[in-house]
Protein backbone atom coordinates (compact mmCIF):
# COMPACT_ATOMS: atom_id res chain seq x y z
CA UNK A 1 0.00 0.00 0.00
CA UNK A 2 1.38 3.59 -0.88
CA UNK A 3 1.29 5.92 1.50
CA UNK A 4 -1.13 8.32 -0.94
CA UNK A 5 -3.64 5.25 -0.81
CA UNK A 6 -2.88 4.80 2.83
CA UNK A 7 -3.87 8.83 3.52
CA UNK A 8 -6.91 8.64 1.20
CA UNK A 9 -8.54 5.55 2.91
CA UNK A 10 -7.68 7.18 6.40
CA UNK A 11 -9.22 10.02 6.09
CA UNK A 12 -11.87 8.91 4.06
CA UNK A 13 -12.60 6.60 7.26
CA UNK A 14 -12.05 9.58 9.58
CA UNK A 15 -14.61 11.36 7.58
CA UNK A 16 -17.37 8.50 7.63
CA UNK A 17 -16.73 8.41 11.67
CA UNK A 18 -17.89 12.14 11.96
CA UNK A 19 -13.78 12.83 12.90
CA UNK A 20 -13.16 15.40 9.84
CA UNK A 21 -10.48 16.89 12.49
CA UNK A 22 -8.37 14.22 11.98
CA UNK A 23 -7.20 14.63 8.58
CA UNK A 24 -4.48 17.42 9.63
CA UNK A 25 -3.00 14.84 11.92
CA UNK A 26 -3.32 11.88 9.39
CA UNK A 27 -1.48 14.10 6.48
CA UNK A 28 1.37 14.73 9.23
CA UNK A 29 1.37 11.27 9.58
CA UNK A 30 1.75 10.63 5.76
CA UNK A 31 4.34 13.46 5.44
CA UNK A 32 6.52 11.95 8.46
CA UNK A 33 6.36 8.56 6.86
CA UNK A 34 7.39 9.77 3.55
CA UNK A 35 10.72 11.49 5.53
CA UNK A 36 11.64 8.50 7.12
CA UNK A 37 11.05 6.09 3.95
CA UNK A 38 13.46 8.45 1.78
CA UNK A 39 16.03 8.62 4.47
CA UNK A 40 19.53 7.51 3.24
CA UNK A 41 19.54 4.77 6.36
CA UNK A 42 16.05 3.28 5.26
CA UNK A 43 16.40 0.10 3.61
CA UNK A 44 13.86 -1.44 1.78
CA UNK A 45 11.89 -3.85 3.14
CA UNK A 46 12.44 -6.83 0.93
CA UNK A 47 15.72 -6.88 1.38
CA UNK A 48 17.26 -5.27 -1.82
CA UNK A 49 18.67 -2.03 -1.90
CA UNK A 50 18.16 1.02 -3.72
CA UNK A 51 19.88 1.30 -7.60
CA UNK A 52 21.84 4.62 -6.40
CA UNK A 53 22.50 3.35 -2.43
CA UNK A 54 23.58 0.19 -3.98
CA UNK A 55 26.72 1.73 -5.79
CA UNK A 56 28.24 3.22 -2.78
């Protein structure tokens, strides 16, 4: 699941729960998780490493 799809069914949920105040704290969430996941440190999950990372 991408994080876009991720944000779009949470606050889509939020929304359908009466919460519509959650979606500025759900779009944090999405932004923070993009940060980390680009980090130079992050590896992927599957194992296998980024093209560029991989070169060093």
């Amino acid at each position: 699941m991408t994080i876009e799809a991720w944000l779009a069914a949470a606050v889509a949920d939020a929304e359908r729960r009466g919460l519509p105040e959650l979606k500025p704290l759900l779009e944090s969430v999405a932004a923070s998780t993009r940060a980390l996941r680009s980090a130079d440190w992050c590896d992927r999950a599957d194992g296998s490493r980024d093209e560029a990372r991989s070169e060093e």
